[in-house]
PDB file of N, CA and C in Angstrom:
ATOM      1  N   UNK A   1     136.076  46.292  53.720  1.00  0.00           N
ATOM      2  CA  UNK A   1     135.472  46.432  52.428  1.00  0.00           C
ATOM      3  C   UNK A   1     136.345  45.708  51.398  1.00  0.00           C
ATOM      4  N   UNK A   2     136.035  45.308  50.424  1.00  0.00           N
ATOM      5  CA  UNK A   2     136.634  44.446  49.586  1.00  0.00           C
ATOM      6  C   UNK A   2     136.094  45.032  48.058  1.00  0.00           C
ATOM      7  N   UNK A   3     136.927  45.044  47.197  1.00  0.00           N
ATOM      8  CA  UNK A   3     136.634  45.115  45.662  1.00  0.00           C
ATOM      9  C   UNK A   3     136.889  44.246  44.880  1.00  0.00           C
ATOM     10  N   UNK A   4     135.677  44.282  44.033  1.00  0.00           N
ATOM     11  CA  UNK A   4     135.717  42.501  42.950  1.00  0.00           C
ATOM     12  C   UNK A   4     135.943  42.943  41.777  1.00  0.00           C
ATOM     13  N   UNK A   5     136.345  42.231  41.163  1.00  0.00           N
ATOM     14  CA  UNK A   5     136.722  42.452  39.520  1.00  0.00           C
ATOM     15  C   UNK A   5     136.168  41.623  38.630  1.00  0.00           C
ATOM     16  N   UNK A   6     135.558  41.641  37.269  1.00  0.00           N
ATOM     17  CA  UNK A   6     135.278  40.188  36.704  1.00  0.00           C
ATOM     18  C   UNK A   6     135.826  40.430  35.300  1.00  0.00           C
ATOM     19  N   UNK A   7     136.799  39.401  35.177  1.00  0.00           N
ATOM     20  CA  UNK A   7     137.461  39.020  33.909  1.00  0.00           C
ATOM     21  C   UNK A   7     136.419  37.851  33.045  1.00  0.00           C
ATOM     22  N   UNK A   8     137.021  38.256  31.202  1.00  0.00           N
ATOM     23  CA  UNK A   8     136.241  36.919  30.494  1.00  0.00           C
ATOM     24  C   UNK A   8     137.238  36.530  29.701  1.00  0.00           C
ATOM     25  N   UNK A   9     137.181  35.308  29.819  1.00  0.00           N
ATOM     26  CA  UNK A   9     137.996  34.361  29.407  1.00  0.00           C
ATOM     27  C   UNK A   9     136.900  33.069  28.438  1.00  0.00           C
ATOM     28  N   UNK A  10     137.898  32.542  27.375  1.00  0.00           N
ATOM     29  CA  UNK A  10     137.403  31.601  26.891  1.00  0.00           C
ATOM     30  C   UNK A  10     138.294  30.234  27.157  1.00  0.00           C
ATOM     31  N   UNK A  11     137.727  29.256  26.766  1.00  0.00           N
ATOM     32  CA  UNK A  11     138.126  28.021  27.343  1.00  0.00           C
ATOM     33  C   UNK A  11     136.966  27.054  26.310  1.00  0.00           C
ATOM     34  N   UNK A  12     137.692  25.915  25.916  1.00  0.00           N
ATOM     35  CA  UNK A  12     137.122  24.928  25.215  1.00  0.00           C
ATOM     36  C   UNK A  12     138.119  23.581  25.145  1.00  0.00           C
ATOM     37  N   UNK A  13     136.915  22.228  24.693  1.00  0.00           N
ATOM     38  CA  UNK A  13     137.072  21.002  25.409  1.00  0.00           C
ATOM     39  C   UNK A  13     136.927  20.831  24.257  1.00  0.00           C
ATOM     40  N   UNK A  14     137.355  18.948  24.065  1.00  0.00           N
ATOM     41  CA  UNK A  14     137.165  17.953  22.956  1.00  0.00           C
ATOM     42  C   UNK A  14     135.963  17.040  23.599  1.00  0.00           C
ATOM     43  N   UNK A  15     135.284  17.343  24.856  1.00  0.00           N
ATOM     44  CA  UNK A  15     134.769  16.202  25.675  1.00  0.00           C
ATOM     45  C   UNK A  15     133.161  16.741  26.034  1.00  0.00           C
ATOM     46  N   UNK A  16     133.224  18.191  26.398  1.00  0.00           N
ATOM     47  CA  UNK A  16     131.754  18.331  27.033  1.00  0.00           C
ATOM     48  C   UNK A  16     132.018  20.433  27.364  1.00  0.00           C
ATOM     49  N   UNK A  17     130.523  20.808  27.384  1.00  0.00           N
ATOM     50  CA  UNK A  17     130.823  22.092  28.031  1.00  0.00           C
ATOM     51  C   UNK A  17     131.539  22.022  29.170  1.00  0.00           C
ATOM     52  N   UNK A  18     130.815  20.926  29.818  1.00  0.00           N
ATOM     53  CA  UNK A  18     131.382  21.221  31.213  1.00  0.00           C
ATOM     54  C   UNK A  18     132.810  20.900  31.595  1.00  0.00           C
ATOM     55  N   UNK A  19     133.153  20.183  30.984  1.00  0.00           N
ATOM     56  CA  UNK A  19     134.767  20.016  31.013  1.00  0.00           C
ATOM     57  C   UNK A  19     135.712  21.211  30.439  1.00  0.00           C
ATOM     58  N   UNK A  20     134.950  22.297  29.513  1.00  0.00           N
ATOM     59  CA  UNK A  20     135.163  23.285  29.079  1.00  0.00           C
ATOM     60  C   UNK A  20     135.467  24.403  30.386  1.00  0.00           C
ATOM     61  N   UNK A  21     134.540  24.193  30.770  1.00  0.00           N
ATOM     62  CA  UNK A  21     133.910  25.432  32.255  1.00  0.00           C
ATOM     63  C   UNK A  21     135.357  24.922  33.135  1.00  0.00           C
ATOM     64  N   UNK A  22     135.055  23.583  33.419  1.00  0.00           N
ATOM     65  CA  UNK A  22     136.090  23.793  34.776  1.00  0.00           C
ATOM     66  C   UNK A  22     137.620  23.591  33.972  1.00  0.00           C
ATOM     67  N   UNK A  23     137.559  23.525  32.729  1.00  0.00           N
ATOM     68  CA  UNK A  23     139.229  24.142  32.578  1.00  0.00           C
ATOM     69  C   UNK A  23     139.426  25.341  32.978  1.00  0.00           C
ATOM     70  N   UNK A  24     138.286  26.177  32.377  1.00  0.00           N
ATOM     71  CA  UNK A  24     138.529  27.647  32.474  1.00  0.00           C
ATOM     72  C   UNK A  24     138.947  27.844  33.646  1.00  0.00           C
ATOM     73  N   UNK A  25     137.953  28.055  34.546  1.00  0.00           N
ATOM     74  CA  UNK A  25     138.404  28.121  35.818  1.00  0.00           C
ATOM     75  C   UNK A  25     139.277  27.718  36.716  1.00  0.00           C
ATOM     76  N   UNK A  26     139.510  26.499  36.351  1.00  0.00           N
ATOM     77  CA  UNK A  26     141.120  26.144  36.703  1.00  0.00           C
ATOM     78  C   UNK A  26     142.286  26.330  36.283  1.00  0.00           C
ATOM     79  N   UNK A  27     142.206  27.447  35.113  1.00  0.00           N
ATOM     80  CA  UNK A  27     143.470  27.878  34.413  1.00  0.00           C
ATOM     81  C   UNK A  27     143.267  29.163  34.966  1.00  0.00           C
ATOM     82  N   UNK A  28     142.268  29.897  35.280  1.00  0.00           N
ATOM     83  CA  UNK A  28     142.055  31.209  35.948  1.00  0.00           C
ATOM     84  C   UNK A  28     142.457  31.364  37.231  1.00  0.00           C
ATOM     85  N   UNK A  29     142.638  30.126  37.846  1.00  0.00           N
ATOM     86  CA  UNK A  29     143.004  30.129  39.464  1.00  0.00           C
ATOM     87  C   UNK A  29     144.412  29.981  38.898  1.00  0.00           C
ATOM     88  N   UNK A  30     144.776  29.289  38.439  1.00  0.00           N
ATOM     89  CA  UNK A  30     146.624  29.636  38.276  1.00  0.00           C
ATOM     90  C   UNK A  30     147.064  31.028  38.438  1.00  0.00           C
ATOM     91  N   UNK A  31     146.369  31.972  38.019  1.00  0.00           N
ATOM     92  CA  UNK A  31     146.680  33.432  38.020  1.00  0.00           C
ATOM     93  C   UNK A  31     146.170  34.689  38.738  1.00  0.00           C
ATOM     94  N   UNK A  32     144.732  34.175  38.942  1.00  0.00           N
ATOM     95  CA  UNK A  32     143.956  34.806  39.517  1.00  0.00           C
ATOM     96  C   UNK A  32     143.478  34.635  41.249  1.00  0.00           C
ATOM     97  N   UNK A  33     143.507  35.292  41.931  1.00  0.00           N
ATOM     98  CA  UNK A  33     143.616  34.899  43.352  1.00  0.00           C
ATOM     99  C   UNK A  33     142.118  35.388  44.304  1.00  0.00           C
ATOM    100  N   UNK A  34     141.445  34.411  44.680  1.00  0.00           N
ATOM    101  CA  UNK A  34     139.891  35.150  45.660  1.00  0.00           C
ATOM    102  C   UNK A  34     139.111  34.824  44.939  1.00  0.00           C
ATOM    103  N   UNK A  35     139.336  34.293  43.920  1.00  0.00           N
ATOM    104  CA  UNK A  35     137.689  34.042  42.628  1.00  0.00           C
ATOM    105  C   UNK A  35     136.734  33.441  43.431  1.00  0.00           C
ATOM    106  N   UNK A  36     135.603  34.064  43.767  1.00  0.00           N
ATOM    107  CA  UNK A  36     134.339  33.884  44.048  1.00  0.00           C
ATOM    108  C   UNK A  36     133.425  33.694  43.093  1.00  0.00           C
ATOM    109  N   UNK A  37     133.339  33.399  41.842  1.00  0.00           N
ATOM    110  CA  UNK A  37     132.185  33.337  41.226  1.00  0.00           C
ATOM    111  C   UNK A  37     132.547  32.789  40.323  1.00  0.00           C
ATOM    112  N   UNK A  38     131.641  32.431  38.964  1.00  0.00           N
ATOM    113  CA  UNK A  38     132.188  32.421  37.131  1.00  0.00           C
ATOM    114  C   UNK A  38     130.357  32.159  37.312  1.00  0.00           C
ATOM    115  N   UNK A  39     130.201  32.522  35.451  1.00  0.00           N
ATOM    116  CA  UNK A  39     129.245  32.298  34.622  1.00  0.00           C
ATOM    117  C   UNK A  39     129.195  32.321  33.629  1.00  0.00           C
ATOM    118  N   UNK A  40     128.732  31.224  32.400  1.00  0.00           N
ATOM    119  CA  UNK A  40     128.921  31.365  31.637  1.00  0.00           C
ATOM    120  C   UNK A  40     127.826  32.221  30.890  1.00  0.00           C
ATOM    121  N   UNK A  41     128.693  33.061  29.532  1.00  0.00           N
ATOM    122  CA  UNK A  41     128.130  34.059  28.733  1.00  0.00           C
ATOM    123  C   UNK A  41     127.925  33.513  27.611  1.00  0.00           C
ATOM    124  N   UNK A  42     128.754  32.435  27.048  1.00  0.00           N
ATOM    125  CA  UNK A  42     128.097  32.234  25.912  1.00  0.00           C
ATOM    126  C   UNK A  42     129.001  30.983  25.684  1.00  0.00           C
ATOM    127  N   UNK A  43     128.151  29.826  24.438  1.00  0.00           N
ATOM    128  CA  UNK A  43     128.640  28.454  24.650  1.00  0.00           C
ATOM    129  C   UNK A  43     128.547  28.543  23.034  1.00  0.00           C
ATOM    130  N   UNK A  44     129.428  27.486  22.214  1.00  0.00           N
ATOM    131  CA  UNK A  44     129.094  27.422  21.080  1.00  0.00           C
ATOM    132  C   UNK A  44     129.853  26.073  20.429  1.00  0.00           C
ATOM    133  N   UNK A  45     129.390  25.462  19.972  1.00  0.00           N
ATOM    134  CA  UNK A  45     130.442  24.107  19.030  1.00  0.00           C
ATOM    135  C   UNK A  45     131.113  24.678  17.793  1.00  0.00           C
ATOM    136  N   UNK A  46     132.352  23.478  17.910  1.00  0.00           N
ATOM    137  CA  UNK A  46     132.440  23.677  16.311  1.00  0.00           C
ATOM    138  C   UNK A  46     132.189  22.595  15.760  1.00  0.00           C
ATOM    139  N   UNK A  47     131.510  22.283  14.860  1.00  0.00           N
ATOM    140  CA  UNK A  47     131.181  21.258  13.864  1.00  0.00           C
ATOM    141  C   UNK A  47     131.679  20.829  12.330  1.00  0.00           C
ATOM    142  N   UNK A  48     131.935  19.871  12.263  1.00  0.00           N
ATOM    143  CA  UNK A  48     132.207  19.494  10.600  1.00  0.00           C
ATOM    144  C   UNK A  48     131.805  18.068  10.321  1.00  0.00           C
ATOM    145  N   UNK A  49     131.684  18.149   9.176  1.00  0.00           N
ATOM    146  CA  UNK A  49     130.756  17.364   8.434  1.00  0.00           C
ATOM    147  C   UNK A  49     129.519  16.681   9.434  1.00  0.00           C
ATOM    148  N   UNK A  50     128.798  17.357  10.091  1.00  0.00           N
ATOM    149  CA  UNK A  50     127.639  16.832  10.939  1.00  0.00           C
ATOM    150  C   UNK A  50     128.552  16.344  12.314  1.00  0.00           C
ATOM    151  N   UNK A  51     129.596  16.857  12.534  1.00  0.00           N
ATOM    152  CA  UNK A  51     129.578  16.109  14.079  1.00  0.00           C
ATOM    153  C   UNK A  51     130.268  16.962  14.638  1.00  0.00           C
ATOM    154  N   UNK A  52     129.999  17.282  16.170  1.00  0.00           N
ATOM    155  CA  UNK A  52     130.429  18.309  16.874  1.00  0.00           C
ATOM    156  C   UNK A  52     132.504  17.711  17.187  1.00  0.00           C
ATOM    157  N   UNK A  53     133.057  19.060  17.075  1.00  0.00           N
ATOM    158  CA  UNK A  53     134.462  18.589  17.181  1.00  0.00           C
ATOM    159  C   UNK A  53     134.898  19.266  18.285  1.00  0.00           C
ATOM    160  N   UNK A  54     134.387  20.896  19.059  1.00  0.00           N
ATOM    161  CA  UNK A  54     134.763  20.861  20.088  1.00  0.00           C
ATOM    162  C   UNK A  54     134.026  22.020  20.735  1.00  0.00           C
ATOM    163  N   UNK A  55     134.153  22.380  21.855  1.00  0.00           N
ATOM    164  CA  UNK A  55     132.923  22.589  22.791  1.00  0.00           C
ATOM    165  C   UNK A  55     133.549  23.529  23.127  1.00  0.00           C
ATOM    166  N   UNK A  56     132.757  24.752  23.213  1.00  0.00           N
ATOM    167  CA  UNK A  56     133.480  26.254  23.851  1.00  0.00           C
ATOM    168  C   UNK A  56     132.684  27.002  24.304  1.00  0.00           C
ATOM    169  N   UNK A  57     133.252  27.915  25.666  1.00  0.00           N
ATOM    170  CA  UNK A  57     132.325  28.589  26.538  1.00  0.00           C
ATOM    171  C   UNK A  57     133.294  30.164  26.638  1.00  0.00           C
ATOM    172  N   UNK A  58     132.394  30.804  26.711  1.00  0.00           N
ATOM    173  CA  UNK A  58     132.994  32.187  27.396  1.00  0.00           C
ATOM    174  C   UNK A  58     132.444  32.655  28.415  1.00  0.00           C
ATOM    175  N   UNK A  59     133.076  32.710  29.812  1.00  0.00           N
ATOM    176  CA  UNK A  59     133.209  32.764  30.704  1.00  0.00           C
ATOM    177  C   UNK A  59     133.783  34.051  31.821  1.00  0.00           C
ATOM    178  N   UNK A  60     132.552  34.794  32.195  1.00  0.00           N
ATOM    179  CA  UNK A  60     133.138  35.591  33.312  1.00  0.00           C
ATOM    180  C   UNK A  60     133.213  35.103  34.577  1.00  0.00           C
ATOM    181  N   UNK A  61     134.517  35.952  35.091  1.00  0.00           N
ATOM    182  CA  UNK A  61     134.905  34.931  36.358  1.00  0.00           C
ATOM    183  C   UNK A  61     135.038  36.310  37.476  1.00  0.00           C
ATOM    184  N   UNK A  62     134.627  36.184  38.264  1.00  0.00           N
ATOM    185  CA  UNK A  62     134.899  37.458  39.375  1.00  0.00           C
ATOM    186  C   UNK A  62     135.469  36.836  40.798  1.00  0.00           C
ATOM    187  N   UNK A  63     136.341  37.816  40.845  1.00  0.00           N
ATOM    188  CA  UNK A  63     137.396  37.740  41.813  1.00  0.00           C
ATOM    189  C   UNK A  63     137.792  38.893  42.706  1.00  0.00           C
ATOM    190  N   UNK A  64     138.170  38.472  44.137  1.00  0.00           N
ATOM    191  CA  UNK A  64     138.297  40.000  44.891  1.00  0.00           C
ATOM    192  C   UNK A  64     140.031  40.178  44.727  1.00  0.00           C
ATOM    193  N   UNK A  65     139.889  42.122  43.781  1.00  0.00           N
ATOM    194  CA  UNK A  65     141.212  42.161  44.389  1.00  0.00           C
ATOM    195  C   UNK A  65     142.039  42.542  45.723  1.00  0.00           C
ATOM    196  N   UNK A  66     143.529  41.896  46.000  1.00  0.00           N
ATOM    197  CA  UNK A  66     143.907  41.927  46.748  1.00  0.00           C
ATOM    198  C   UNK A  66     144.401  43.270  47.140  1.00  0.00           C
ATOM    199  N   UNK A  67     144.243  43.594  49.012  1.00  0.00           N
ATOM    200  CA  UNK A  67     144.330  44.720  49.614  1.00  0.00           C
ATOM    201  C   UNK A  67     145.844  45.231  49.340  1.00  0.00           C
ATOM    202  N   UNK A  68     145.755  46.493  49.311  1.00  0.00           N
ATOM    203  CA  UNK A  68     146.975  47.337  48.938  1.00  0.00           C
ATOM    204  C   UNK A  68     146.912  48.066  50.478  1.00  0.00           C
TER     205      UNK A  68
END
């Protein structure tokens, strides 16, 4: 039997959501160990004077914790 956990984390890019997403998740594997999943919960820009400046996602990520 195994137990999962899901953490949320944010993460944001100068380039694209999606370059957003797989930072996240690749800064989450630095720490986090078994991650089976992510999804994103919510995406949003920031903008000034009419042009998008940077790209941000919040992100749950689920992971099994390890056996004791």
């Amino acid at each position: 039997m195994s137990v999962a956990r899901i953490t949320e984390i944010s993460a944001s890019s100068n380039e694209s959501f999606e370059d957003a997403i797989k930072q996240g998740v690749a800064r989450a594997a630095e720490t986090l160990h078994g991650i089976r999943s992510a999804w994103v919960k919510e995406q949003e820009v920031q903008v000034e004077n009419g042009k998008i400046l940077s790209y941000k996602v919040i992100i749950k990520v689920t992971f099994v914790l390890d056996e004791s």
